[in-house]
N, C-alpha and C. Protein backbone atom coordinates (compact mmCIF):
# COMPACT_ATOMS: atom_id res chain seq x y z
N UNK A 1 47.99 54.95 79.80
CA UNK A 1 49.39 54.59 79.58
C UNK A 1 49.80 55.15 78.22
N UNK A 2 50.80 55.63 78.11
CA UNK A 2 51.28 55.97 76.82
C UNK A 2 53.01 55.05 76.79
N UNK A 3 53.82 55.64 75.23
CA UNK A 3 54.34 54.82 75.23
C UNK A 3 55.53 54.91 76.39
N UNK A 4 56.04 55.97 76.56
CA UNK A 4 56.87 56.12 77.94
C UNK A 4 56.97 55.51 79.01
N UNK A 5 55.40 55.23 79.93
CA UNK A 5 54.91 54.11 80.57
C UNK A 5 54.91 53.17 80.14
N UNK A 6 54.97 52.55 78.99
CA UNK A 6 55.34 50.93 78.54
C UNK A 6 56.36 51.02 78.67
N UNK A 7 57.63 51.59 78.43
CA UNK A 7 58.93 51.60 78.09
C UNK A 7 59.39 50.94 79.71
N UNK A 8 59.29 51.95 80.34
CA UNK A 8 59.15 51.72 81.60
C UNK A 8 58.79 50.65 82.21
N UNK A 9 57.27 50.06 82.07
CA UNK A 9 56.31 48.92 82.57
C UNK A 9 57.32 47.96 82.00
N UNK A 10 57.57 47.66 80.57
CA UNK A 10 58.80 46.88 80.48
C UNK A 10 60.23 46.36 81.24
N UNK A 11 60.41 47.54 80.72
CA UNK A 11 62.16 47.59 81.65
C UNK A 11 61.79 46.99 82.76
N UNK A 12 61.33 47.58 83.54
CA UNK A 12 61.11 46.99 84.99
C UNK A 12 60.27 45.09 84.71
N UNK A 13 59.21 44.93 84.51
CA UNK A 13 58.99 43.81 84.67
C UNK A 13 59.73 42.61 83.81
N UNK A 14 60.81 43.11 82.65
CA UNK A 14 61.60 42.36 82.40
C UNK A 14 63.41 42.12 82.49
N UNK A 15 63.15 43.17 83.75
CA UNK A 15 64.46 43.29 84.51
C UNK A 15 65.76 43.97 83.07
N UNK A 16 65.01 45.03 82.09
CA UNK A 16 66.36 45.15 81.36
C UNK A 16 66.31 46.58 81.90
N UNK A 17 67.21 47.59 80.83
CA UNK A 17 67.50 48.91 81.00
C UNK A 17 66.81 49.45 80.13
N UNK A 18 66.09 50.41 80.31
CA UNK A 18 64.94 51.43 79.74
C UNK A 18 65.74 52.09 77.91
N UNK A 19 66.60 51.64 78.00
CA UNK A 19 67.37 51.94 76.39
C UNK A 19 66.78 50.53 75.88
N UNK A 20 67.12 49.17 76.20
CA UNK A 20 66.87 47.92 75.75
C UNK A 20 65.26 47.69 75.74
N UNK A 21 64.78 48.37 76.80
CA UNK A 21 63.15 48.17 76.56
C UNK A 21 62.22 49.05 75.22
N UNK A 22 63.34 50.24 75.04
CA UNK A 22 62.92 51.04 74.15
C UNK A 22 63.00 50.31 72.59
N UNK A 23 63.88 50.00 72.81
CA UNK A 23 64.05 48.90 71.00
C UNK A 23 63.51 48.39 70.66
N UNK A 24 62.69 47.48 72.36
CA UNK A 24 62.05 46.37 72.45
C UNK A 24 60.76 46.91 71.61
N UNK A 25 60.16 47.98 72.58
CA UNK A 25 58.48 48.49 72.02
C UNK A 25 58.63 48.82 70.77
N UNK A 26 59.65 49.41 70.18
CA UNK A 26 59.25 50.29 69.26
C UNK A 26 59.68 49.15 67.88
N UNK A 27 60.23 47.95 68.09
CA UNK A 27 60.35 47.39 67.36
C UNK A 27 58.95 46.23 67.38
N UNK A 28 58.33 46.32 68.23
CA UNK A 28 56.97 45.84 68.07
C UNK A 28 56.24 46.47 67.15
N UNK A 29 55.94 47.94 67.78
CA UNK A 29 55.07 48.95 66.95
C UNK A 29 55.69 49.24 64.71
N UNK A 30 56.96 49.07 65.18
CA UNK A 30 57.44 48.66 63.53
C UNK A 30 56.66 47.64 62.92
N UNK A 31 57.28 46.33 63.53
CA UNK A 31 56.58 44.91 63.48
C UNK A 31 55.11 45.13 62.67
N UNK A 32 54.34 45.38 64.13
CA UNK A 32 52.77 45.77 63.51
C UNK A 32 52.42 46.89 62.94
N UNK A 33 53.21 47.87 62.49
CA UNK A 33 52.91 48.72 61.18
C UNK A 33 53.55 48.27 59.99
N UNK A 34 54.47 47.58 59.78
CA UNK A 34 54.82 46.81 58.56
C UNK A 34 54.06 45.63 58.40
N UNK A 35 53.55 44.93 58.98
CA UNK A 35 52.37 43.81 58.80
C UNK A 35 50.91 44.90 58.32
N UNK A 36 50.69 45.65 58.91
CA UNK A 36 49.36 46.08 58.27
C UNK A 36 49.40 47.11 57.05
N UNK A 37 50.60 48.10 57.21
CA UNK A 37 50.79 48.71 55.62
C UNK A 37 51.03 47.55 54.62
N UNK A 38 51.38 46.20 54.58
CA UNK A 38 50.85 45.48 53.53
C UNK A 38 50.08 44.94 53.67
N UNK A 39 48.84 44.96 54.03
CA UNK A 39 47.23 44.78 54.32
C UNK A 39 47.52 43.27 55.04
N UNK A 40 48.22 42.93 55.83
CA UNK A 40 48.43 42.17 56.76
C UNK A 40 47.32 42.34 57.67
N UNK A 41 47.32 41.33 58.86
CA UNK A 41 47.37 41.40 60.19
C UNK A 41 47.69 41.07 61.57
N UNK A 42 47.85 41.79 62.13
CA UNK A 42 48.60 41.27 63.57
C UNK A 42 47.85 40.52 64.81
N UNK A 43 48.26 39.44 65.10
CA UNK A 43 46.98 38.40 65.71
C UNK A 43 48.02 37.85 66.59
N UNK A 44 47.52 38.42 68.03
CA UNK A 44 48.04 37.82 69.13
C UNK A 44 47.49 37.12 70.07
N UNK A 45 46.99 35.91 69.74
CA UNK A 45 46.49 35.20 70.77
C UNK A 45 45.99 35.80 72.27
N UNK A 46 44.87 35.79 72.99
CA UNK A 46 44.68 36.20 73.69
C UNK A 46 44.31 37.56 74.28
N UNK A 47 45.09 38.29 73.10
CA UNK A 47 45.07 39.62 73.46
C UNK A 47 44.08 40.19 72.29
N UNK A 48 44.24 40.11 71.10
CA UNK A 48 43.89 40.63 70.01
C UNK A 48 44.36 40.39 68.75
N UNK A 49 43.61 41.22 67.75
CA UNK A 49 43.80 41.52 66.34
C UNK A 49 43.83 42.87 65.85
N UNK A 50 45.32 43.26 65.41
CA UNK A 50 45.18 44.17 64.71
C UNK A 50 44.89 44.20 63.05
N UNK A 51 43.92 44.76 62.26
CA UNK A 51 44.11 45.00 61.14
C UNK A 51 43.24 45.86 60.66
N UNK A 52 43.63 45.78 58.67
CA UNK A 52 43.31 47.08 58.37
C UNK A 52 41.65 46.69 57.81
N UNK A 53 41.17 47.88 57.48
CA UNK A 53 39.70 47.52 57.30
C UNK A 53 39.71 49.22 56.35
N UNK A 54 38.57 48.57 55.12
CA UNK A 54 38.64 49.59 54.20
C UNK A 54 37.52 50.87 54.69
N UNK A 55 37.60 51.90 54.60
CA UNK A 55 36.05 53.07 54.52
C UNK A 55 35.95 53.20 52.90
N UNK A 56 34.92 53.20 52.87
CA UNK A 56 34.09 53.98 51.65
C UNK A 56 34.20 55.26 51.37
N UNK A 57 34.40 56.01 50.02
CA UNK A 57 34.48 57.14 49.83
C UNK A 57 32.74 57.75 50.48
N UNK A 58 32.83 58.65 50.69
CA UNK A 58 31.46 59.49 51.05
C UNK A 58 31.03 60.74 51.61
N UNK A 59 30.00 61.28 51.65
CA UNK A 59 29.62 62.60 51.75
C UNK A 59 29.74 62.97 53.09
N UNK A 60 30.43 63.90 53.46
CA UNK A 60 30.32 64.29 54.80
C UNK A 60 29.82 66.37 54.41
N UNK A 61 29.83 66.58 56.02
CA UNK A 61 29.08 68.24 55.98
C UNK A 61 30.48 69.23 56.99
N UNK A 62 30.81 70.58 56.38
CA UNK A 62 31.48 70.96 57.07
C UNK A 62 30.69 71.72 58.15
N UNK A 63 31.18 71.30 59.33
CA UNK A 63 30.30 71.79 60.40
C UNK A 63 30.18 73.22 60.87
N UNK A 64 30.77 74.32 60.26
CA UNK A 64 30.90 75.61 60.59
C UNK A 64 29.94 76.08 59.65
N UNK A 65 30.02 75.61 58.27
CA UNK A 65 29.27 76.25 57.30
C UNK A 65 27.97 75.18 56.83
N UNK A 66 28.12 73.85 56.99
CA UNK A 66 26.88 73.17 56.96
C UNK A 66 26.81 73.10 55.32
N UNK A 67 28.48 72.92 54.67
CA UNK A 67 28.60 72.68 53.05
C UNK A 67 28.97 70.97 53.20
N UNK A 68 28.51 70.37 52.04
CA UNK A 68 28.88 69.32 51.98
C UNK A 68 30.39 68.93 51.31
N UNK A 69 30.80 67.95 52.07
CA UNK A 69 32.37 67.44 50.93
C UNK A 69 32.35 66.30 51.09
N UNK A 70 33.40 65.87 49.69
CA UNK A 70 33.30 64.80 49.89
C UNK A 70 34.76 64.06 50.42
N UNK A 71 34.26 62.88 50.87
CA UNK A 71 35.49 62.23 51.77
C UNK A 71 35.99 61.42 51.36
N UNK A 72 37.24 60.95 50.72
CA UNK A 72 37.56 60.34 50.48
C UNK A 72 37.57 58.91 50.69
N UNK A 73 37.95 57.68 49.86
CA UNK A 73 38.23 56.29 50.20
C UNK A 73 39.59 56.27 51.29
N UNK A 74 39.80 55.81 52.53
CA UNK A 74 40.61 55.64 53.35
C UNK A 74 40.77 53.72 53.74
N UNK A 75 42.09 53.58 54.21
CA UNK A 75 42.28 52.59 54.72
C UNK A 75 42.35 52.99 56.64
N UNK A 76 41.51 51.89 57.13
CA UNK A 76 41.71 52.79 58.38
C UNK A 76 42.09 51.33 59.45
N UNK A 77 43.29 51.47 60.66
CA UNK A 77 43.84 50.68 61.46
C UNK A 77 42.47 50.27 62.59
N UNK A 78 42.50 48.68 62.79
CA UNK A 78 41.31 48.34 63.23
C UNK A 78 42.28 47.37 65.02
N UNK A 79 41.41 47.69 66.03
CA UNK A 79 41.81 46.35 67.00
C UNK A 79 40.45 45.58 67.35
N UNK A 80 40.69 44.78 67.30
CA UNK A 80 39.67 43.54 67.75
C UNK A 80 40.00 42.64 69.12
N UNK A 81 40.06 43.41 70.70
CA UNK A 81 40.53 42.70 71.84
C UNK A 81 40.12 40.74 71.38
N UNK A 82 41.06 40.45 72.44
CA UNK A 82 40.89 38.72 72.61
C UNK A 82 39.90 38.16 73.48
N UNK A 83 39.59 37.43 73.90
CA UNK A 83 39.13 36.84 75.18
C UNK A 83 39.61 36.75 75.93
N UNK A 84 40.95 36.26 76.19
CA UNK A 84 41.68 37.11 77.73
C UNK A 84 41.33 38.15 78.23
N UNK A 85 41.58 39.30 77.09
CA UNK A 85 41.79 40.66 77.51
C UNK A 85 40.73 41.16 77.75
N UNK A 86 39.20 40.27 77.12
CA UNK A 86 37.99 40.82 77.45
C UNK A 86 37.64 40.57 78.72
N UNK A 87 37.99 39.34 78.74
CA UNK A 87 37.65 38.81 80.11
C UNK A 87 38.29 39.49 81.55
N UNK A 88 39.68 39.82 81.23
CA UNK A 88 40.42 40.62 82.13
C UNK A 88 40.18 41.91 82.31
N UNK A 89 39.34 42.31 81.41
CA UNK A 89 38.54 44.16 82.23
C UNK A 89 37.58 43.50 82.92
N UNK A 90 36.63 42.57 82.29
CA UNK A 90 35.11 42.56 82.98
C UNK A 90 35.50 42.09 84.32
């Protein structure tokens, strides 16, 4: 699914128009990128947790030439499914 197919999967299962569903998602995806660019996190019952989680600066190898570099400290976007949602693949 990408976001097009949500837009869609929306509209339709909440009976609006694919302009109104569009506001809808993308004002989610705002939502939970302004909660985690301030080291927030997004915690939806059932479904999951989004948040951020730090990397360590460190050595990596460039793979063409087999030189080492180094990698910077990153903040990197984390999901943690719920128990619903685990339960609803298995």
């Amino acid at each position: 699914m990408n976001k097009t197919d949500l837009i869609e999967f929306v509209a339709k299962n909440a009976k609006i128009t694919k302009a109104d569903s569009e506001k809808a998602v993308n004002a989610v995806f705002k939502g939970i990128t302004h909660t985690l660019s301030k080291g927030g996190e997004a915690r939806f019952v059932g479904f999951g947790t989004f948040a951020v989680s730090k990397r360590k600066a460190r050595t990596g190898r460039n793979p063409r030439t087999g030189a080492e570099i180094k990698i910077a400290a990153s903040s990197v976007a984390r999901f943690r499914p719920g128990k619903e949602l685990k339960d609803s693949i298995n």
